[in-house]
PDB file of N, CA and C in Angstrom:
ATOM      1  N   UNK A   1     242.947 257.420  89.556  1.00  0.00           N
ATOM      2  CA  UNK A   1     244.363 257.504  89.860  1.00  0.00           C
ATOM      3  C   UNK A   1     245.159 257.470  88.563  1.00  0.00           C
ATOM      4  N   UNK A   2     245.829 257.862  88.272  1.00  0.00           N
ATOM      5  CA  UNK A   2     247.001 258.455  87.032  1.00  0.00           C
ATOM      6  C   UNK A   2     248.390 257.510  87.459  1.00  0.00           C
ATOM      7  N   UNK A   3     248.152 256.688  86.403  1.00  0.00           N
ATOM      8  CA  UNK A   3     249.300 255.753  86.239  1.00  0.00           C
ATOM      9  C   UNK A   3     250.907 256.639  85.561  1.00  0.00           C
ATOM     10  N   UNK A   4     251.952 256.889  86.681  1.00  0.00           N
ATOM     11  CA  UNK A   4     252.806 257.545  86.090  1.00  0.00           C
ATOM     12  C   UNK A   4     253.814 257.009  84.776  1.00  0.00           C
ATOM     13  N   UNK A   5     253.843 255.741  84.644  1.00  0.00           N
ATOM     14  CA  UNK A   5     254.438 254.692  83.808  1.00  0.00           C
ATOM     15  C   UNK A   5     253.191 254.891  82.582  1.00  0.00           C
ATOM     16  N   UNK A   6     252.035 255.115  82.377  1.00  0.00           N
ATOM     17  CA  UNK A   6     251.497 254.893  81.263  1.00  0.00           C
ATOM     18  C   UNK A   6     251.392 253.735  81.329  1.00  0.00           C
ATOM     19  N   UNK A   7     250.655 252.956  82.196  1.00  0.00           N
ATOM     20  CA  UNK A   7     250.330 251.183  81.931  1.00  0.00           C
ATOM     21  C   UNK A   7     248.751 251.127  82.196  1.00  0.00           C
ATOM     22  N   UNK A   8     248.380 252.166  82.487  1.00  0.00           N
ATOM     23  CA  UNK A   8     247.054 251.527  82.148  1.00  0.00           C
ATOM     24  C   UNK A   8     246.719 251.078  80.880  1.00  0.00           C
ATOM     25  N   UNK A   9     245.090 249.648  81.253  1.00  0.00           N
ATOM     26  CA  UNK A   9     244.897 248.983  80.526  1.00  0.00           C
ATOM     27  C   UNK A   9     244.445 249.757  79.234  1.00  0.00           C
ATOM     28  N   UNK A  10     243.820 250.579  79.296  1.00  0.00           N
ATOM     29  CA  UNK A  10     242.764 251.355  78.150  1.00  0.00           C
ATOM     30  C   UNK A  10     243.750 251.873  77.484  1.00  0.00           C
ATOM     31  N   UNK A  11     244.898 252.754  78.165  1.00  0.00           N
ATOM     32  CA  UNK A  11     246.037 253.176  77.255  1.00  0.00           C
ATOM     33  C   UNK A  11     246.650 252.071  76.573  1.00  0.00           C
ATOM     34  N   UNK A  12     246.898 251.481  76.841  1.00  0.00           N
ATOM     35  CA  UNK A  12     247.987 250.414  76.476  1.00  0.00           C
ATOM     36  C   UNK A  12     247.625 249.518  75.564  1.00  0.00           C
ATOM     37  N   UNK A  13     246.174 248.843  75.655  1.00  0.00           N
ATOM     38  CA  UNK A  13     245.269 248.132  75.331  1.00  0.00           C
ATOM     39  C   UNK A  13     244.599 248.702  73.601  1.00  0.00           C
ATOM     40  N   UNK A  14     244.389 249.568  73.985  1.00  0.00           N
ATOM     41  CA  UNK A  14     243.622 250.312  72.377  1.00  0.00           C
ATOM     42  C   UNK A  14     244.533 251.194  71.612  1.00  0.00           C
ATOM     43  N   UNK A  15     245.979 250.768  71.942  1.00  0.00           N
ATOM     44  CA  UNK A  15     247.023 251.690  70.866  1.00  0.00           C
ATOM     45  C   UNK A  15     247.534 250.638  69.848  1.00  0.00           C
ATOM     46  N   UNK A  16     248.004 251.352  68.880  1.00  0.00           N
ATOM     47  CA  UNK A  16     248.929 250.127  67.576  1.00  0.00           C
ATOM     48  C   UNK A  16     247.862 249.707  66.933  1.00  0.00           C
ATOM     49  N   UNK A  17     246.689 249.403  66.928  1.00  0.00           N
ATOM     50  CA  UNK A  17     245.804 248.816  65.897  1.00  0.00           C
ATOM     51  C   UNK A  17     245.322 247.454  66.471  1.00  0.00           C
ATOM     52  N   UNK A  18     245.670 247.448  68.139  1.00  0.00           N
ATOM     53  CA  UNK A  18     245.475 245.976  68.713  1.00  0.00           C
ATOM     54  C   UNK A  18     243.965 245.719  68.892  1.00  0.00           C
ATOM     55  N   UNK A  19     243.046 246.335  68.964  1.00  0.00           N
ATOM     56  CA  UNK A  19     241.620 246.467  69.038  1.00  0.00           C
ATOM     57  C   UNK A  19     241.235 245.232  67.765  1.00  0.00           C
ATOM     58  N   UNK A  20     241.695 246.122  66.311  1.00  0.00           N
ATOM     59  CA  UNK A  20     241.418 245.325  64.978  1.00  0.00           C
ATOM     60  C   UNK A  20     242.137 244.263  64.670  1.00  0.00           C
ATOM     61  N   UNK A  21     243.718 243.868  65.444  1.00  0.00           N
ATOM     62  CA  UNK A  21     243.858 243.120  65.464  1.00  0.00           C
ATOM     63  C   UNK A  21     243.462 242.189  65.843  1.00  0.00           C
ATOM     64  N   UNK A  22     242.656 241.977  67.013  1.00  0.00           N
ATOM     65  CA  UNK A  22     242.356 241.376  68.002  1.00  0.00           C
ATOM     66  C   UNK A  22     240.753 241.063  67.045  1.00  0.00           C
ATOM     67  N   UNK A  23     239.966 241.671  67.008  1.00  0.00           N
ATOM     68  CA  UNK A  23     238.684 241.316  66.121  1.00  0.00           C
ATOM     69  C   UNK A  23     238.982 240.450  64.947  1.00  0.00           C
ATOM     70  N   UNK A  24     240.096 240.661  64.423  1.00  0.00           N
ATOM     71  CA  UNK A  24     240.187 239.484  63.371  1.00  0.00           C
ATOM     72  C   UNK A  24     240.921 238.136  63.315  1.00  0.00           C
ATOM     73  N   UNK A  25     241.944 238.293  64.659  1.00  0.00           N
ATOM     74  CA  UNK A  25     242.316 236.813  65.610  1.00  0.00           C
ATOM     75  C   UNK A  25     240.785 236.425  65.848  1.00  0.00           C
ATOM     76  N   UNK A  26     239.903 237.589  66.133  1.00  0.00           N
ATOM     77  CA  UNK A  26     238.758 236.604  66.712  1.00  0.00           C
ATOM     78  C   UNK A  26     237.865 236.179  65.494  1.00  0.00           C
ATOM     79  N   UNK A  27     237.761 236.596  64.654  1.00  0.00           N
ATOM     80  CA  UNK A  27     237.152 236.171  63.332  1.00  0.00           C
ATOM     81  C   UNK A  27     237.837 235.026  62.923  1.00  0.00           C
ATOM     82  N   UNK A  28     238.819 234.767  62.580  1.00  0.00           N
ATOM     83  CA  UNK A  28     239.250 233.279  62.347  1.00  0.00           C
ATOM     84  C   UNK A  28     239.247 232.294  63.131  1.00  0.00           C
ATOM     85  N   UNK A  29     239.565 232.278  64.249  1.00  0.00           N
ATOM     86  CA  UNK A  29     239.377 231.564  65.442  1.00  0.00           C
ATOM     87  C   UNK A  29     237.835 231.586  65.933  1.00  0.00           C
ATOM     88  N   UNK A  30     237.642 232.164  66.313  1.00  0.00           N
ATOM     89  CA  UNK A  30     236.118 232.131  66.544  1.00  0.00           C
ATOM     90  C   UNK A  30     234.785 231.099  65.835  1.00  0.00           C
ATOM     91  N   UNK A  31     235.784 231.019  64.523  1.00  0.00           N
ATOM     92  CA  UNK A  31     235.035 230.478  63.204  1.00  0.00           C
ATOM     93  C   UNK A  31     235.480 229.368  63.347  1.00  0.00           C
ATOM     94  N   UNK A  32     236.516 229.023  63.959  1.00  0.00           N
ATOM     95  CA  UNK A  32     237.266 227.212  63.564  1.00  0.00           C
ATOM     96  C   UNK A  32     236.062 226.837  64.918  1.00  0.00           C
ATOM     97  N   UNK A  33     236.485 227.589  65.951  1.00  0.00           N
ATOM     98  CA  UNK A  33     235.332 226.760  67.307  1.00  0.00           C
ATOM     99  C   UNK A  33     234.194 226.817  67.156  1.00  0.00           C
ATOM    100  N   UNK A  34     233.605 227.715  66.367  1.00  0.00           N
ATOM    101  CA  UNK A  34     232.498 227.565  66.601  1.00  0.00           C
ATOM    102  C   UNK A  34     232.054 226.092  65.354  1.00  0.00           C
ATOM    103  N   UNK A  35     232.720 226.271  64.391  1.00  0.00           N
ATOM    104  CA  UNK A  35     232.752 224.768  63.499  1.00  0.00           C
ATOM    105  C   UNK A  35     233.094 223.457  64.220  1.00  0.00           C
ATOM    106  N   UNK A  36     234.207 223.476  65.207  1.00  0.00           N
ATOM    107  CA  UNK A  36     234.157 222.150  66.172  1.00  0.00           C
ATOM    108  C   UNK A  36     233.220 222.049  66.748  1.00  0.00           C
ATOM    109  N   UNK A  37     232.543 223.154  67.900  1.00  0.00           N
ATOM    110  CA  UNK A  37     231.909 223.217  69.160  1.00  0.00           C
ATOM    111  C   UNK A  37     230.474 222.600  68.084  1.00  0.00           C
ATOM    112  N   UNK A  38     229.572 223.350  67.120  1.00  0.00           N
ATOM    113  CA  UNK A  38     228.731 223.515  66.745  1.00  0.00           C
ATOM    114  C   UNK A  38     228.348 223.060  65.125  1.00  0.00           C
ATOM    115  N   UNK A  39     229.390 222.455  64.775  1.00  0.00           N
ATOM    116  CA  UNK A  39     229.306 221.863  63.640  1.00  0.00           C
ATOM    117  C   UNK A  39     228.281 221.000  62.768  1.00  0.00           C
ATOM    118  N   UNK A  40     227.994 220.189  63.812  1.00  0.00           N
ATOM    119  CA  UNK A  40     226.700 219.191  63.688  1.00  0.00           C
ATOM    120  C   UNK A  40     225.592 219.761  64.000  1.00  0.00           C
ATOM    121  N   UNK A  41     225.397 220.847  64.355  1.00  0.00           N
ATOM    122  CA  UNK A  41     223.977 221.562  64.537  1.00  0.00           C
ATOM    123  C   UNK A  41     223.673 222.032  63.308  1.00  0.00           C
ATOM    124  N   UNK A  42     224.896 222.939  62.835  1.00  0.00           N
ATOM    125  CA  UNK A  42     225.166 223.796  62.039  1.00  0.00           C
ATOM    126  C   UNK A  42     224.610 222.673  60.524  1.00  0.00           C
ATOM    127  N   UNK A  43     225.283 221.905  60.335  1.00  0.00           N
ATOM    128  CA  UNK A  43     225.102 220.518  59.245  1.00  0.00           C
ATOM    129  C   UNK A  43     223.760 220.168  59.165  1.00  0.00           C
ATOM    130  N   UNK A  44     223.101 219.568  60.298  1.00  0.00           N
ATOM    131  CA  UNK A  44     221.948 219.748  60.164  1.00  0.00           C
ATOM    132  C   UNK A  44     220.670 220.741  60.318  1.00  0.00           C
ATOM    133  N   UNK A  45     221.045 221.932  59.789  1.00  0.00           N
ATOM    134  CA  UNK A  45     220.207 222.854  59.691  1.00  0.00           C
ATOM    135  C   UNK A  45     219.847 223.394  60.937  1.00  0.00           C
ATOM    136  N   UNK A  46     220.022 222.869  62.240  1.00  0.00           N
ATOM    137  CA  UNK A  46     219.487 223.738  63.638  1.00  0.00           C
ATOM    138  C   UNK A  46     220.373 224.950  63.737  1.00  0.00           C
ATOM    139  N   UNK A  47     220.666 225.755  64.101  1.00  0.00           N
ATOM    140  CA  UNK A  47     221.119 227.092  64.650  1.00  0.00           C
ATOM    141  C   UNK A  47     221.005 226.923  66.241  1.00  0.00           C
ATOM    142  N   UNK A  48     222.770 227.341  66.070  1.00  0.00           N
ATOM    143  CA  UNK A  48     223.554 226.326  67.255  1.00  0.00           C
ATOM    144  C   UNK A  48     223.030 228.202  68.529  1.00  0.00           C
ATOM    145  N   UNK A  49     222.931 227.463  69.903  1.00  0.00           N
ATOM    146  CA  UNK A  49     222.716 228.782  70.598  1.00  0.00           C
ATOM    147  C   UNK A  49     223.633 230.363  70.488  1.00  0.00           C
ATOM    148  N   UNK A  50     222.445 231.334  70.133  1.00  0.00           N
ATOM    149  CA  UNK A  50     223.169 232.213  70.023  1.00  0.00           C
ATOM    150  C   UNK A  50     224.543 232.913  70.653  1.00  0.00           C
ATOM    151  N   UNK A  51     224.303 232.861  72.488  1.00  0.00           N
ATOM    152  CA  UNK A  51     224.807 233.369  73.566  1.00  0.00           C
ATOM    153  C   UNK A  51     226.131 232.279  73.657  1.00  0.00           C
ATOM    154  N   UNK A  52     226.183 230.843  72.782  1.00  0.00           N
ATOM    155  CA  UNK A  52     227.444 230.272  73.033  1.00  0.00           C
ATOM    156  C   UNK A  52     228.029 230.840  71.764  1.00  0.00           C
ATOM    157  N   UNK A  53     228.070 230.844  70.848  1.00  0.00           N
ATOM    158  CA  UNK A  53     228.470 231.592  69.131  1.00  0.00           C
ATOM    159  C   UNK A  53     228.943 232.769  69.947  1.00  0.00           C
ATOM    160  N   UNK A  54     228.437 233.353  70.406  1.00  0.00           N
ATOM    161  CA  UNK A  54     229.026 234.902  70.794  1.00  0.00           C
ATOM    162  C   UNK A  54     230.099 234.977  71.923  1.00  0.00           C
ATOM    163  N   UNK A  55     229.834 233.598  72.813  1.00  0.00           N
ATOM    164  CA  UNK A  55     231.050 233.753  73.644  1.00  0.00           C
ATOM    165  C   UNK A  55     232.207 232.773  72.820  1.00  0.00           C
ATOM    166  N   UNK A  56     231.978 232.359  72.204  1.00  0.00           N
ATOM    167  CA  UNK A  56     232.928 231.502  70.912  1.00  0.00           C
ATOM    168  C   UNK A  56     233.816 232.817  70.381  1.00  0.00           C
ATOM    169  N   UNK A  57     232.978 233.629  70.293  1.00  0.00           N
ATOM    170  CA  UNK A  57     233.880 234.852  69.563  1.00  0.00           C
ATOM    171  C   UNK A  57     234.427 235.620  70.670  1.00  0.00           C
ATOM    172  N   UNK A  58     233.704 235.935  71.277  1.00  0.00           N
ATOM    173  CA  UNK A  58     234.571 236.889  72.626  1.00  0.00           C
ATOM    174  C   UNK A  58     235.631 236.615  73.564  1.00  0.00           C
ATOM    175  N   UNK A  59     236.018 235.050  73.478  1.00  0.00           N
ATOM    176  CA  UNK A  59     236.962 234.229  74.267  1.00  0.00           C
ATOM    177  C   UNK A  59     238.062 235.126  73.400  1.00  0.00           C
ATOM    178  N   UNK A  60     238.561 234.347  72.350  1.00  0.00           N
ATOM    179  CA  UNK A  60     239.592 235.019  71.469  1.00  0.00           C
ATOM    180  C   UNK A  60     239.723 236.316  71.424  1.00  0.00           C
ATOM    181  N   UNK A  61     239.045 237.018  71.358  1.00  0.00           N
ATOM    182  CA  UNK A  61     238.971 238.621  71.286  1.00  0.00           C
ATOM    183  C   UNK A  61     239.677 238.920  72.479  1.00  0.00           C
ATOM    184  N   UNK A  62     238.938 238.699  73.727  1.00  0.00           N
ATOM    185  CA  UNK A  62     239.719 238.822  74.913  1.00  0.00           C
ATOM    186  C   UNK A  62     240.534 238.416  75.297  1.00  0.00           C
ATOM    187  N   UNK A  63     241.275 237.559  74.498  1.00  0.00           N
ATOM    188  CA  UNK A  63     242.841 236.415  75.190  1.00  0.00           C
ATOM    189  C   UNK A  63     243.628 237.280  74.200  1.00  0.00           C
ATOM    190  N   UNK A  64     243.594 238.206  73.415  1.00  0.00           N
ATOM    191  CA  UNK A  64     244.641 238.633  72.421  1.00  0.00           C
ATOM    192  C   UNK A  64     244.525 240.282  72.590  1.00  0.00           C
ATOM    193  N   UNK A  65     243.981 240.652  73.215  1.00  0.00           N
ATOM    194  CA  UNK A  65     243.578 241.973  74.018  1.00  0.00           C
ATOM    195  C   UNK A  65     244.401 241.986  75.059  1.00  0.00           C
ATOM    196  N   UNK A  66     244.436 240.592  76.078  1.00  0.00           N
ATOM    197  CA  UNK A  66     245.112 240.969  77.271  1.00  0.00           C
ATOM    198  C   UNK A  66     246.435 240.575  76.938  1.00  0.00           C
ATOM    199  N   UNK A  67     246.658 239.579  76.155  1.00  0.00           N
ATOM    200  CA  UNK A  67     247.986 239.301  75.560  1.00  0.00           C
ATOM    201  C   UNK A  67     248.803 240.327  75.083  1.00  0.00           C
ATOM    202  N   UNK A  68     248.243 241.561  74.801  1.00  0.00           N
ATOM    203  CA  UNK A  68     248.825 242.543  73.700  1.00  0.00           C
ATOM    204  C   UNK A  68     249.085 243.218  74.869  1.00  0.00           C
ATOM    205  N   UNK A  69     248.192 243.525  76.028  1.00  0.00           N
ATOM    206  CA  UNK A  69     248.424 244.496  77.444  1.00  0.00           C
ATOM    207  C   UNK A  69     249.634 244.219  77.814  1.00  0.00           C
ATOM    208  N   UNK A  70     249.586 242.828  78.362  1.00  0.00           N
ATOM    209  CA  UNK A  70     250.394 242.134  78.968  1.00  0.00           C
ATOM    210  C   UNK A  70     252.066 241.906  78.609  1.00  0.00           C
ATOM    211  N   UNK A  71     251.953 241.828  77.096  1.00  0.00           N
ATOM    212  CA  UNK A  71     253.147 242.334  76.281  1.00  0.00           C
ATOM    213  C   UNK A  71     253.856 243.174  76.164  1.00  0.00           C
ATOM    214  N   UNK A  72     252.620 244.753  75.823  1.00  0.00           N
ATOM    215  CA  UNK A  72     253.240 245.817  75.568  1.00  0.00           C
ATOM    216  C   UNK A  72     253.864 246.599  77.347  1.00  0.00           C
ATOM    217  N   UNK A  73     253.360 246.077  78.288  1.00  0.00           N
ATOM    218  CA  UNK A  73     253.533 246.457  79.596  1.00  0.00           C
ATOM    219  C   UNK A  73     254.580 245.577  80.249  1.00  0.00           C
ATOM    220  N   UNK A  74     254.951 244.954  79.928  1.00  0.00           N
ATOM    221  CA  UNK A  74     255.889 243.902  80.119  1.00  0.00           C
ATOM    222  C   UNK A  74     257.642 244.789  79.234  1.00  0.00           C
ATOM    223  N   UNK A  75     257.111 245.376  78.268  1.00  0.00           N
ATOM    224  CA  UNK A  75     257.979 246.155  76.927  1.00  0.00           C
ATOM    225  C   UNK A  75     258.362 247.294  78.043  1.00  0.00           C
ATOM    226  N   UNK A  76     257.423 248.459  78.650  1.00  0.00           N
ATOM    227  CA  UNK A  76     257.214 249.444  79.278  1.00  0.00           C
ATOM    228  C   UNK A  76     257.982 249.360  80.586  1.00  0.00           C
ATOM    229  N   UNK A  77     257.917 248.556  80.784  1.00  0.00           N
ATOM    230  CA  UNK A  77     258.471 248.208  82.309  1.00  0.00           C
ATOM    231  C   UNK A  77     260.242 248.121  82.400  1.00  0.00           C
ATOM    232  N   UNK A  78     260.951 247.882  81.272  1.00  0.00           N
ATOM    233  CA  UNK A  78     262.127 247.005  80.937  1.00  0.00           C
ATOM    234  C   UNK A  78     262.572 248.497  80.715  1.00  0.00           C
TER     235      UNK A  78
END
């Protein structure tokens, strides 16, 4: 179905540079939690689980993705 407003997510979502923005909100952030969450593993030499490290990073990625949707469609609408 063909959104006549132009609000779909994929449109809306991957324009302006919000993709790379969003990867490097998640690179800094990603990095502070995974230093709280996993810190003491990390300190003592264990290697903290992979599959939580990766959703450590993908939380942020995805909260500033839909934030940017949610924004720029919120802009669109007005």
């Amino acid at each position: 179905m063909i959104d006549p407003q132009g609000t779909r997510f994929i449109d809306i979502a991957f324009s302006d540079g919000t993709p790379k923005k969003a990867f490097l909100t998640a690179c800094v952030i990603g990095s502070v939690l995974t230093a709280i969450n996993h810190g003491d593993l990390i300190i003592s030499g264990n290697p903290p689980p992979f599959m939580k490290v990766l959703l450590t990073y993908c939380v942020p990625f995805c909260v500033t993705m839909w934030g940017a949707y949610i924004g720029k469609k919120s802009k669109i609408a007005k």
